[in-house]
PDB file of N, CA and C in Angstrom:
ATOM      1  N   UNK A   1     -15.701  -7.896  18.909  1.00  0.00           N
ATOM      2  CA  UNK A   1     -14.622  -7.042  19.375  1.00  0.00           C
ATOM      3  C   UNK A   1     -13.623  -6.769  18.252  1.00  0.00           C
ATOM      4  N   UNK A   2     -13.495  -7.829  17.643  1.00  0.00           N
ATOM      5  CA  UNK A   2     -12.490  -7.595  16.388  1.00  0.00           C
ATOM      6  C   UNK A   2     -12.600  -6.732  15.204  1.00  0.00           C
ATOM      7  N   UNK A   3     -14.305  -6.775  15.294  1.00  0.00           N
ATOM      8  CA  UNK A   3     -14.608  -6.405  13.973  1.00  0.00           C
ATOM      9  C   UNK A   3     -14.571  -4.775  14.517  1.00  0.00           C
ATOM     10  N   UNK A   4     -14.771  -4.039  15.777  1.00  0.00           N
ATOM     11  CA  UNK A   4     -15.272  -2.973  16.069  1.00  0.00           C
ATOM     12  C   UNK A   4     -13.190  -2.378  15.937  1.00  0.00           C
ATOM     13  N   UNK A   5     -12.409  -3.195  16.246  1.00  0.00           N
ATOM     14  CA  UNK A   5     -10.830  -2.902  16.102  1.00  0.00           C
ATOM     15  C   UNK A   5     -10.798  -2.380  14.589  1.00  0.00           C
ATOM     16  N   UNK A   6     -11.455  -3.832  13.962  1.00  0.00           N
ATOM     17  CA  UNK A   6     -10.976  -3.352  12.646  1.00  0.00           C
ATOM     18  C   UNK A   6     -11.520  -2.044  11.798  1.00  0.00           C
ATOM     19  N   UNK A   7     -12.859  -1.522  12.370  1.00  0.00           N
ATOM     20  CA  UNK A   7     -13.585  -0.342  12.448  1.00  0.00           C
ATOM     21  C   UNK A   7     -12.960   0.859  12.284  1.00  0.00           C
ATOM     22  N   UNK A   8     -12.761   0.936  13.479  1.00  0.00           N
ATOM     23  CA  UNK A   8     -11.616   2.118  14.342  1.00  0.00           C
ATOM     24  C   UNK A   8     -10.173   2.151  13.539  1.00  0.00           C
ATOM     25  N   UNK A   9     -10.130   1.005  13.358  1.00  0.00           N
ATOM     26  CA  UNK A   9      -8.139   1.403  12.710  1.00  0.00           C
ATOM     27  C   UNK A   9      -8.826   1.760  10.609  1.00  0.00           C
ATOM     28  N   UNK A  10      -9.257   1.364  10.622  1.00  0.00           N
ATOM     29  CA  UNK A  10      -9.856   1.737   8.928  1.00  0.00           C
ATOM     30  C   UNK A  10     -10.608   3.603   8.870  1.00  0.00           C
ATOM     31  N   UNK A  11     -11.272   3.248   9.870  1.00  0.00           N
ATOM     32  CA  UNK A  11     -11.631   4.858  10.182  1.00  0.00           C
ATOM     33  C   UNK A  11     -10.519   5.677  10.629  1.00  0.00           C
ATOM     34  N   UNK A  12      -9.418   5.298  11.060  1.00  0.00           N
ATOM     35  CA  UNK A  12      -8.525   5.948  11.451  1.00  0.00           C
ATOM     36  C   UNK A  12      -7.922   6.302  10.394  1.00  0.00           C
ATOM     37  N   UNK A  13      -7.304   5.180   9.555  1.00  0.00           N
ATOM     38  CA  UNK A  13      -6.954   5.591   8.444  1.00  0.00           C
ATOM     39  C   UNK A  13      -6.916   5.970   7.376  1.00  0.00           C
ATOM     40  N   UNK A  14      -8.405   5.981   7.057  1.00  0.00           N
ATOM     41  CA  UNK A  14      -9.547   7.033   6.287  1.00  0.00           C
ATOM     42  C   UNK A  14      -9.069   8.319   6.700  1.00  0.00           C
ATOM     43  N   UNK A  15      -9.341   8.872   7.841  1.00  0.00           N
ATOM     44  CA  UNK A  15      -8.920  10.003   7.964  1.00  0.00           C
ATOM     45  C   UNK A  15      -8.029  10.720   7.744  1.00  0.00           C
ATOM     46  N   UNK A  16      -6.656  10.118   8.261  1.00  0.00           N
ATOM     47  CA  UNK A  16      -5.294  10.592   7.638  1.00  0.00           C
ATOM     48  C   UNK A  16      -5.261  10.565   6.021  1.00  0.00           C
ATOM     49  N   UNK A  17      -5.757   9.910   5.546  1.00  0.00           N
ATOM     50  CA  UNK A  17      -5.897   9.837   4.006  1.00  0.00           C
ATOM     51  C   UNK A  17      -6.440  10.806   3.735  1.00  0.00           C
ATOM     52  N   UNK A  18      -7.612  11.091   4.023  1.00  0.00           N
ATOM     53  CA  UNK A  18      -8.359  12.263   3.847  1.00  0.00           C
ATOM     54  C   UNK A  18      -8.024  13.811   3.848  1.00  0.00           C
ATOM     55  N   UNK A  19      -7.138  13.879   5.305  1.00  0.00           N
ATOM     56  CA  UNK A  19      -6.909  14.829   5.648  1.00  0.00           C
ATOM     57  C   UNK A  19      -5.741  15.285   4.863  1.00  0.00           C
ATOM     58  N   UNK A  20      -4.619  14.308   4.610  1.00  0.00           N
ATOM     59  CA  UNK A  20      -4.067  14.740   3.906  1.00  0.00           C
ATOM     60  C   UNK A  20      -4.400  15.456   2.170  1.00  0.00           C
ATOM     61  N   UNK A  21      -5.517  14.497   1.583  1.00  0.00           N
ATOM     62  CA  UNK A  21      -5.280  14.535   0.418  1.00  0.00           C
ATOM     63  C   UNK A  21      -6.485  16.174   0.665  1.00  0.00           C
ATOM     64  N   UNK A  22      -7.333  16.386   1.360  1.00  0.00           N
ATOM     65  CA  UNK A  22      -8.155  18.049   1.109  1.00  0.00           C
ATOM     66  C   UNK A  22      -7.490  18.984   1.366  1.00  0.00           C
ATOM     67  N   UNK A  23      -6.067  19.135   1.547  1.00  0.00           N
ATOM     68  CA  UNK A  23      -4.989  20.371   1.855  1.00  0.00           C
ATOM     69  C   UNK A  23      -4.826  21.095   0.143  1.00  0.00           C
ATOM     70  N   UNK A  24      -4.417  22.149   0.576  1.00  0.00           N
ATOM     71  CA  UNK A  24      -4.535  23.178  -1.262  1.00  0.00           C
ATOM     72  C   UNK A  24      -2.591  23.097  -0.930  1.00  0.00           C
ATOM     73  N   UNK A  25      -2.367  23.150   0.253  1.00  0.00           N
ATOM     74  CA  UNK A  25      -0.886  23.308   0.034  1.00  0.00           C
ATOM     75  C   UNK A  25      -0.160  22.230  -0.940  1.00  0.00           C
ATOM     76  N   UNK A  26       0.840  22.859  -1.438  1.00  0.00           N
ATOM     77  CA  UNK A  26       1.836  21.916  -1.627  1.00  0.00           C
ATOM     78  C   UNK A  26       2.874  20.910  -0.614  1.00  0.00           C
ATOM     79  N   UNK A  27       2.565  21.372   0.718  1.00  0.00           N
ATOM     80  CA  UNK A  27       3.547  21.056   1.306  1.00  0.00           C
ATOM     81  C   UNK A  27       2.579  20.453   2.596  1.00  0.00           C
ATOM     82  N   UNK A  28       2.176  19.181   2.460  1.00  0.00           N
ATOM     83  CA  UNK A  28       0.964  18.523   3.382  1.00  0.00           C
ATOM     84  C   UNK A  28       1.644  18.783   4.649  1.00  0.00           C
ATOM     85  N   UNK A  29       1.113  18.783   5.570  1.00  0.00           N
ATOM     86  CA  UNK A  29       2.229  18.929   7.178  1.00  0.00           C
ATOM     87  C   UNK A  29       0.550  18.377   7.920  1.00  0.00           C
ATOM     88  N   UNK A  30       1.168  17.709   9.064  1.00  0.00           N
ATOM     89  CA  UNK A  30       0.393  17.567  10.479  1.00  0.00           C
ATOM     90  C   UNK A  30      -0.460  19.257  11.047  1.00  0.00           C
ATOM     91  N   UNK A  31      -1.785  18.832  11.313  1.00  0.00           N
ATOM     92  CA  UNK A  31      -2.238  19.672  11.622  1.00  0.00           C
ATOM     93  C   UNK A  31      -2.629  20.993  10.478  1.00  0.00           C
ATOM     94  N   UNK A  32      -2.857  20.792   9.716  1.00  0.00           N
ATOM     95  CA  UNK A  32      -3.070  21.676   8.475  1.00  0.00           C
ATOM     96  C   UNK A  32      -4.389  22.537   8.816  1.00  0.00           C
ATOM     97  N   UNK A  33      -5.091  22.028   9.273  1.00  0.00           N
ATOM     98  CA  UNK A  33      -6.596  22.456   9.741  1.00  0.00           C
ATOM     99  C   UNK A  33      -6.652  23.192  11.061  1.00  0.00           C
ATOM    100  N   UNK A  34      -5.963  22.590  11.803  1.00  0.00           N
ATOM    101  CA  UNK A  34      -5.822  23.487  13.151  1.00  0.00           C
ATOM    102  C   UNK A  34      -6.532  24.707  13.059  1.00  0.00           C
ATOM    103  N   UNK A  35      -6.112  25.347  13.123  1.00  0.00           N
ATOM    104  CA  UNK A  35      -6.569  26.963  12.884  1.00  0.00           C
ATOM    105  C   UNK A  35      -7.820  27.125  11.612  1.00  0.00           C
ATOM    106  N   UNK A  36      -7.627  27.128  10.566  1.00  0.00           N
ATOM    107  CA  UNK A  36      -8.995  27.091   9.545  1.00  0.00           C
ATOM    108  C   UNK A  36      -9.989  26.318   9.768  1.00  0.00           C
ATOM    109  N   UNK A  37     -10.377  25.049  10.267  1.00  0.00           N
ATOM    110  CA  UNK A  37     -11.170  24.178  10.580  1.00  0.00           C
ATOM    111  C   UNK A  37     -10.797  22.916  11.886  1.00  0.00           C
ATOM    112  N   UNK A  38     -10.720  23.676  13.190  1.00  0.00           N
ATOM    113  CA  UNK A  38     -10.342  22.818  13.885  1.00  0.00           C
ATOM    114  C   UNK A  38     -11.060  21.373  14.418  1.00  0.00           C
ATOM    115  N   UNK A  39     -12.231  21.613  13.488  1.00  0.00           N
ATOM    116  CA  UNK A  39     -12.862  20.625  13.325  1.00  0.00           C
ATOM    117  C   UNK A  39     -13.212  19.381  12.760  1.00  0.00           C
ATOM    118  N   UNK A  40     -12.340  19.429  11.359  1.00  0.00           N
ATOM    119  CA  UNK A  40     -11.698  18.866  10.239  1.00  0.00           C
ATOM    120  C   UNK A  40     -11.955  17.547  10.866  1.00  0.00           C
ATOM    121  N   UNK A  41     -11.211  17.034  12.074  1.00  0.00           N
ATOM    122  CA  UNK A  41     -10.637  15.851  12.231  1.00  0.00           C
ATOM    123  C   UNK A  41     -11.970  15.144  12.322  1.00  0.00           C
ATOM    124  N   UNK A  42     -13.135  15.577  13.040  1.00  0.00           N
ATOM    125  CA  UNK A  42     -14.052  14.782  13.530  1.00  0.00           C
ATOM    126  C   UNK A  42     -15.080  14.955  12.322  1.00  0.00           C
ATOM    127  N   UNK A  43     -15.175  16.334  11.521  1.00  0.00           N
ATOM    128  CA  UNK A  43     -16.413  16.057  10.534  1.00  0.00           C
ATOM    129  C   UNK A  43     -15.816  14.804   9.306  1.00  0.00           C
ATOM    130  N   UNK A  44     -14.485  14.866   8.835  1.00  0.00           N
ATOM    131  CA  UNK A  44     -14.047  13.556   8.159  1.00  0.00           C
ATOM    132  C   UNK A  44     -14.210  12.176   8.517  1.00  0.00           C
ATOM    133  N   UNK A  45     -14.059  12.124  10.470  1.00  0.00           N
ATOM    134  CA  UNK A  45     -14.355  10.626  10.884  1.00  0.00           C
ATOM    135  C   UNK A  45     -15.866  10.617  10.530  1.00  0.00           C
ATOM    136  N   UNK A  46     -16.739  11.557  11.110  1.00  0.00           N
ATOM    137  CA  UNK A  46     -18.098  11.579  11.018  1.00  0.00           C
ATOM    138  C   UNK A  46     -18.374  11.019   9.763  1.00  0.00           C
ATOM    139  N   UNK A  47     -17.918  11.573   8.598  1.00  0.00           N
ATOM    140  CA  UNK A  47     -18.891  11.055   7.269  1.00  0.00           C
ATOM    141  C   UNK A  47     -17.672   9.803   6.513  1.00  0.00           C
ATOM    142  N   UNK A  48     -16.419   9.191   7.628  1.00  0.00           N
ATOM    143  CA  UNK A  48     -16.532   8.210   6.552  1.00  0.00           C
ATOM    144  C   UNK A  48     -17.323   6.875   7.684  1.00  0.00           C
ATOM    145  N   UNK A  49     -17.611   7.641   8.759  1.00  0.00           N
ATOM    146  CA  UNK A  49     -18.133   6.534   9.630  1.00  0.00           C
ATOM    147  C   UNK A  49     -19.547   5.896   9.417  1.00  0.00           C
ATOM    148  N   UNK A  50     -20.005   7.113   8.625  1.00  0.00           N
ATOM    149  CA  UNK A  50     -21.495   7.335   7.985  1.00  0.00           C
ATOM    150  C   UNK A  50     -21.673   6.108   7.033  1.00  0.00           C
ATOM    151  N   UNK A  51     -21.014   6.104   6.093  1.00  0.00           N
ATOM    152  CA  UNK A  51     -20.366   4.997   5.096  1.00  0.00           C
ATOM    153  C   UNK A  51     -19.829   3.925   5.121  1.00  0.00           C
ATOM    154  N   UNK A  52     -18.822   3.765   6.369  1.00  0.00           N
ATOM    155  CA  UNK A  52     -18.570   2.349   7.019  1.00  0.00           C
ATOM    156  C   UNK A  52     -20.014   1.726   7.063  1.00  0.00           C
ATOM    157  N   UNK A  53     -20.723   2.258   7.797  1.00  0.00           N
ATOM    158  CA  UNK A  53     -22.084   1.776   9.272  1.00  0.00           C
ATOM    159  C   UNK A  53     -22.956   1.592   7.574  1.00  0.00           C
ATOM    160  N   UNK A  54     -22.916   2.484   6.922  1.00  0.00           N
ATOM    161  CA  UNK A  54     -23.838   1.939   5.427  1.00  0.00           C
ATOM    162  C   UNK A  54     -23.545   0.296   4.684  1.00  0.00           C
ATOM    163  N   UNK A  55     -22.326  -0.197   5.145  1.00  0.00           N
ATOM    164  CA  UNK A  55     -21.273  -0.887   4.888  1.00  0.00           C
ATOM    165  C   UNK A  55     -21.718  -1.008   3.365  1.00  0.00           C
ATOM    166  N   UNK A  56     -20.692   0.193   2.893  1.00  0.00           N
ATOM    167  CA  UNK A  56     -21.131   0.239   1.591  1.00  0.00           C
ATOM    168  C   UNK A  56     -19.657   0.517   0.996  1.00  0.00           C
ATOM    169  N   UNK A  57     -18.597   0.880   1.619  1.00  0.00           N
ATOM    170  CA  UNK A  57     -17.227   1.616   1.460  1.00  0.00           C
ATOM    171  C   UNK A  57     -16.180   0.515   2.133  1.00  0.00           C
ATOM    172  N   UNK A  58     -16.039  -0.291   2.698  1.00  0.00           N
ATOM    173  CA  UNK A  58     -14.633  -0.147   3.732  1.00  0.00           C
ATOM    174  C   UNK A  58     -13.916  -1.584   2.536  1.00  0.00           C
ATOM    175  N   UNK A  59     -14.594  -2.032   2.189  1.00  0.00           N
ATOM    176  CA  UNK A  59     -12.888  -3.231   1.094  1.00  0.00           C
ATOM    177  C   UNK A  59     -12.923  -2.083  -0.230  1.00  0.00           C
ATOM    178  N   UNK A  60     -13.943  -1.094   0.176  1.00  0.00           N
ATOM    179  CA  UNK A  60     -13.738  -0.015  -1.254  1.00  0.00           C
ATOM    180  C   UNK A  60     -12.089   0.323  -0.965  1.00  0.00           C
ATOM    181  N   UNK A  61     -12.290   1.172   0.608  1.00  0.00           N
ATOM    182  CA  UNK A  61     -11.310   1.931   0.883  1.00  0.00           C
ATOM    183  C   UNK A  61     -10.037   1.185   0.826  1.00  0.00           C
ATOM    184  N   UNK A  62     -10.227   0.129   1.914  1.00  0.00           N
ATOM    185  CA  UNK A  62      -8.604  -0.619   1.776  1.00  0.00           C
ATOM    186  C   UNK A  62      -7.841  -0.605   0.609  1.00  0.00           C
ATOM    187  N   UNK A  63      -8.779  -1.195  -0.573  1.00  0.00           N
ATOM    188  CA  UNK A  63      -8.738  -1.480  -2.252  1.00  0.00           C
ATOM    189  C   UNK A  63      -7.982  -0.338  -3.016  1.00  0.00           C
ATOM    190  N   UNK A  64      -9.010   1.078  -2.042  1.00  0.00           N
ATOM    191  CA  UNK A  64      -8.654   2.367  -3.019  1.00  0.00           C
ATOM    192  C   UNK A  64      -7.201   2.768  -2.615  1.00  0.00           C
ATOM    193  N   UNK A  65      -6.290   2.599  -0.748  1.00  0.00           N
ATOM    194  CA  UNK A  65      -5.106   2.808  -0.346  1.00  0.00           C
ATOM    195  C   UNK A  65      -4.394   2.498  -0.874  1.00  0.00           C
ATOM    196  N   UNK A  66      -4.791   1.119  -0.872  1.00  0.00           N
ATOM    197  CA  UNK A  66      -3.493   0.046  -1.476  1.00  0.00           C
ATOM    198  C   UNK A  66      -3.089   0.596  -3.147  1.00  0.00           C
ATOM    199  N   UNK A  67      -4.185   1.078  -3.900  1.00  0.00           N
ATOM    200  CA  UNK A  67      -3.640   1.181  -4.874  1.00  0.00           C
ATOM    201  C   UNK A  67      -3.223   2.860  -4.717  1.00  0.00           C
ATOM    202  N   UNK A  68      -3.450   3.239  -4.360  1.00  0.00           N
ATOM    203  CA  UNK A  68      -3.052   5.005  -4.241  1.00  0.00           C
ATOM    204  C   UNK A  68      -1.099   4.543  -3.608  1.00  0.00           C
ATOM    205  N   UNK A  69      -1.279   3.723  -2.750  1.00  0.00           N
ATOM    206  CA  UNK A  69       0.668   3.848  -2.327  1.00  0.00           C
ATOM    207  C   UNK A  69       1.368   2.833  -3.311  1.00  0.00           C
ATOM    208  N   UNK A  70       0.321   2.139  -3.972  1.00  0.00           N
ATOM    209  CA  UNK A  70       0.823   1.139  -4.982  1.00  0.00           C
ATOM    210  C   UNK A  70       1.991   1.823  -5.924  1.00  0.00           C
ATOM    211  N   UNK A  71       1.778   3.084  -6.625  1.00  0.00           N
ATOM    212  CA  UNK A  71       2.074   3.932  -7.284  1.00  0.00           C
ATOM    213  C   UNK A  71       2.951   4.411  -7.220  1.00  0.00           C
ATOM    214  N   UNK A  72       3.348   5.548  -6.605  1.00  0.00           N
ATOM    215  CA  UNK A  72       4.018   7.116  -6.039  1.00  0.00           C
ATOM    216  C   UNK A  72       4.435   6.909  -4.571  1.00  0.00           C
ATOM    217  N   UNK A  73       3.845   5.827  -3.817  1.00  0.00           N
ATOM    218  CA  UNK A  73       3.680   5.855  -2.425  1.00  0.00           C
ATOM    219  C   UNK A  73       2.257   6.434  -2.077  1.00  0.00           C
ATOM    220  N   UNK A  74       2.081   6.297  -0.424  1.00  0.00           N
ATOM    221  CA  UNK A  74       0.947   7.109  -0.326  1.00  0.00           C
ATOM    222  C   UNK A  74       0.880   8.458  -0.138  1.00  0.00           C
ATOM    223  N   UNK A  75       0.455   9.154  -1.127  1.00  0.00           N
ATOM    224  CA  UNK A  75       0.006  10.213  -1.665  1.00  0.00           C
ATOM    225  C   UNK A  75      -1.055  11.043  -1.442  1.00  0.00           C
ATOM    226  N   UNK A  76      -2.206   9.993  -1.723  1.00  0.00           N
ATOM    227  CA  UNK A  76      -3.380  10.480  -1.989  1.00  0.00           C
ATOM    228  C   UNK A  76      -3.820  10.780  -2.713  1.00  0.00           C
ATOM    229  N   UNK A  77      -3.307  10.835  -4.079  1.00  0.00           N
ATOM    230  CA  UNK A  77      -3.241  11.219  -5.146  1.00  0.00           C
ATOM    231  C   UNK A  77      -4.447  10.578  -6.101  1.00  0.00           C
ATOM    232  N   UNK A  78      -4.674   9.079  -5.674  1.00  0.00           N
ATOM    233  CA  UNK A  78      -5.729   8.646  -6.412  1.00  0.00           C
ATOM    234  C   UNK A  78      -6.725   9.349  -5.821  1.00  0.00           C
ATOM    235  N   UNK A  79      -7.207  10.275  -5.493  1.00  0.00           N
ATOM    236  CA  UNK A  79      -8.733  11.272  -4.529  1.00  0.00           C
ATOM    237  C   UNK A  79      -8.576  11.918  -5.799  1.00  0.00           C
ATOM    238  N   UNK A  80      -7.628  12.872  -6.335  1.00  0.00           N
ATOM    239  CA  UNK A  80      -7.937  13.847  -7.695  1.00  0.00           C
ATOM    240  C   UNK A  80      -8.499  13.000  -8.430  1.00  0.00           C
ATOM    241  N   UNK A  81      -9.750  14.389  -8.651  1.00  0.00           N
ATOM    242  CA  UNK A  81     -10.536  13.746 -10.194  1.00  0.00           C
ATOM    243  C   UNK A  81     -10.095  14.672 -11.174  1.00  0.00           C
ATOM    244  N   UNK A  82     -10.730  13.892 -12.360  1.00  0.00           N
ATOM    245  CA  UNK A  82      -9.924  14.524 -13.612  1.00  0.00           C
ATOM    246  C   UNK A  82      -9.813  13.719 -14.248  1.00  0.00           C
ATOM    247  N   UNK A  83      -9.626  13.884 -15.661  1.00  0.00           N
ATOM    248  CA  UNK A  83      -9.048  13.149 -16.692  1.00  0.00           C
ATOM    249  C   UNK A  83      -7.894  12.520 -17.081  1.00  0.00           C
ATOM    250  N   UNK A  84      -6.895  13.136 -16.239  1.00  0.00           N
ATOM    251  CA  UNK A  84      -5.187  12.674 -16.734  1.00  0.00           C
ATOM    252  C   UNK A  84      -5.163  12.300 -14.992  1.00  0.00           C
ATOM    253  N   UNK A  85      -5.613  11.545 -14.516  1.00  0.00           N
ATOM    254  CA  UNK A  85      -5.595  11.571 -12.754  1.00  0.00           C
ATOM    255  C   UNK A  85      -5.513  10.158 -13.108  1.00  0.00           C
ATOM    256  N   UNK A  86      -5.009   9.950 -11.637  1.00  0.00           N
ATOM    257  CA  UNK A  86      -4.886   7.851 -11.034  1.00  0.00           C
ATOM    258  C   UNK A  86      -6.342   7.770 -10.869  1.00  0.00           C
ATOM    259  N   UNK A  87      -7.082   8.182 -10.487  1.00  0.00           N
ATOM    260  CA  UNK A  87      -8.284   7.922 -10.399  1.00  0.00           C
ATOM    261  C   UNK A  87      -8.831   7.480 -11.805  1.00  0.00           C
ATOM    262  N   UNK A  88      -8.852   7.771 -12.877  1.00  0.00           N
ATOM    263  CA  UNK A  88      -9.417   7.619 -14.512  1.00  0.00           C
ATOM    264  C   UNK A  88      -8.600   7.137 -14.708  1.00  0.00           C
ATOM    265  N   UNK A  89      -7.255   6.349 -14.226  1.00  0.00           N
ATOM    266  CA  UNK A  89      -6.237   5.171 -14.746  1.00  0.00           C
ATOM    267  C   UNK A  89      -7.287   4.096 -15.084  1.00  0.00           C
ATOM    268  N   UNK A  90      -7.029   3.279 -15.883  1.00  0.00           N
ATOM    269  CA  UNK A  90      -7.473   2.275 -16.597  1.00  0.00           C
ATOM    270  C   UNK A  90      -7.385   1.067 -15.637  1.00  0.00           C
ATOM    271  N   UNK A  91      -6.559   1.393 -14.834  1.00  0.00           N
ATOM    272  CA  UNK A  91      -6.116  -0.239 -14.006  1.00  0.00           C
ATOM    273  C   UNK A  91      -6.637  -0.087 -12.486  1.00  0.00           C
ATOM    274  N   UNK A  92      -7.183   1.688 -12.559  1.00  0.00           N
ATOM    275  CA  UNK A  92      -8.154   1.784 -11.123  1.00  0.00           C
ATOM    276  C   UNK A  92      -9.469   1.603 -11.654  1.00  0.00           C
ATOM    277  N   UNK A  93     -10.009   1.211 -12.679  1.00  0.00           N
ATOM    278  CA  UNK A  93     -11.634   0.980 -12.949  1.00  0.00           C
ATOM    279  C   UNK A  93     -12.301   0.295 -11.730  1.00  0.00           C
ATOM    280  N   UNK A  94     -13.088   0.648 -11.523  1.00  0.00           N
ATOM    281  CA  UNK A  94     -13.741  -0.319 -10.715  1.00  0.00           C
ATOM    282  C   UNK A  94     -13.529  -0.432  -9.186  1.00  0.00           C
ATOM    283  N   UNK A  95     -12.643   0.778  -8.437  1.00  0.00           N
ATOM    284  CA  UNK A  95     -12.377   0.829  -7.435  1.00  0.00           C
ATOM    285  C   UNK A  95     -13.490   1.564  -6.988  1.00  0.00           C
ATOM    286  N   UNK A  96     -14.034   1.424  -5.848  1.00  0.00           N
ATOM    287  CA  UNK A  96     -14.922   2.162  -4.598  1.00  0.00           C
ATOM    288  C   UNK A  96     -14.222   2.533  -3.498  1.00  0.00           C
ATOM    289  N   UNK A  97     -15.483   3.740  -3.128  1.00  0.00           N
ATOM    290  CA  UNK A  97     -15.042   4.087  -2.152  1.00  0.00           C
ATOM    291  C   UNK A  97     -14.812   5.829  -2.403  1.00  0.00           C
ATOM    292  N   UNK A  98     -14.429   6.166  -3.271  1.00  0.00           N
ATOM    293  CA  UNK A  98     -14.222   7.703  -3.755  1.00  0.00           C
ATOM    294  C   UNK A  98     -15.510   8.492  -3.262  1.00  0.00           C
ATOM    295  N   UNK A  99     -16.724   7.819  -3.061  1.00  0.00           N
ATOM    296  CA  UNK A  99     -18.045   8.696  -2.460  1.00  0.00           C
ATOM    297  C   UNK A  99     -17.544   8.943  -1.079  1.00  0.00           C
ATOM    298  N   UNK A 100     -17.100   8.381  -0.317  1.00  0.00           N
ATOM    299  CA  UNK A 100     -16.994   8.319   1.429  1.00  0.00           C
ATOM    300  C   UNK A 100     -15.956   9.375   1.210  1.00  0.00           C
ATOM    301  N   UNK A 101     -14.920   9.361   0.545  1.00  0.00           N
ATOM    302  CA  UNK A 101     -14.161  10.565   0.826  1.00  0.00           C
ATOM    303  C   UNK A 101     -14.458  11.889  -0.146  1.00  0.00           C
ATOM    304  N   UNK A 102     -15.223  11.769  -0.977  1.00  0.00           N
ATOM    305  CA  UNK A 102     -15.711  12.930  -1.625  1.00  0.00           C
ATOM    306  C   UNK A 102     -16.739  13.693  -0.846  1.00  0.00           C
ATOM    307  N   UNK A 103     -17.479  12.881   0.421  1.00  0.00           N
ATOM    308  CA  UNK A 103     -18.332  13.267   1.329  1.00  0.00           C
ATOM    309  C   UNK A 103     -17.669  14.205   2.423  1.00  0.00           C
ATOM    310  N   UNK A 104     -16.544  13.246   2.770  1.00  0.00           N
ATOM    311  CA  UNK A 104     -16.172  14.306   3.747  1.00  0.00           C
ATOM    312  C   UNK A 104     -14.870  15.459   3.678  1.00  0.00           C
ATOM    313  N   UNK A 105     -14.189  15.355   2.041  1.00  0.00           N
ATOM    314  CA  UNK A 105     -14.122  16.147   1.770  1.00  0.00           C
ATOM    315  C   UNK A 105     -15.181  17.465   1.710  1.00  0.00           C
ATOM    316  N   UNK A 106     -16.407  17.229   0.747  1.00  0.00           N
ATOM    317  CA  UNK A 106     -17.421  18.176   1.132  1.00  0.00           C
ATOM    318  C   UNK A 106     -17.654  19.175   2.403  1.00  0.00           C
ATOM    319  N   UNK A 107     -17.787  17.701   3.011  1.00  0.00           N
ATOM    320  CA  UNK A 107     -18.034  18.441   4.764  1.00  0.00           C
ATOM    321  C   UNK A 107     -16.980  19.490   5.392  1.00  0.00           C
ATOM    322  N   UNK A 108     -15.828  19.227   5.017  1.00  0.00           N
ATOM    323  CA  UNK A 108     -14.685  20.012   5.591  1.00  0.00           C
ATOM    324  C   UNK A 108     -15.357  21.622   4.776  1.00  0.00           C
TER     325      UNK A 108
END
């Protein structure tokens, strides 16, 4: 029972992570997708749930939050790739987890 809690609240918060960080706006807001992809919410749970159940991602993800609000706050900011990005920081080497949300980024 615990473990299926701890499931659900990690997938939960995968998502909001997610959702926030695939917006082009500058100005992230609730509901961004509504209208362009009102579907957003469930194809993001779908593929990081894909990845949980692989259990190949989830101390990736916690690992990858913690250091994304470590920073700036949470942002999301460690998701940009790139060269001058938190992601290619020297002190994020070795973090996982960037596939599960590069997936359902995709999907959106």
């Amino acid at each position: 029972m615990a473990h299926k809690k701890m499931r659900s609240s990690l997938v939960a918060l995968v998502l909001v992570v997610a959702l926030v960080m695939s917006g082009v706006d500058a100005t992230v807001r609730y509901g961004f997708y509504d209208h362009s992809c009102p579907n957003a919410k469930q194809i993001v749970f779908k593929e990081i749930q894909k990845a949980y159940e692989k259990n190949t991602v989830a101390l990736g993800i916690l690992r990858l939050i913690f250091h994304d609000c470590f920073v700036r706050g949470c942002d999301a900011s460690i998701l940009l790739a790139g060269n001058d990005t938190e992601r290619a920081a020297v002190q994020n080497v070795g973090i996982h987890g960037f596939e599960a949300f590069d997936a359902a980024k995709a999907a959106v």
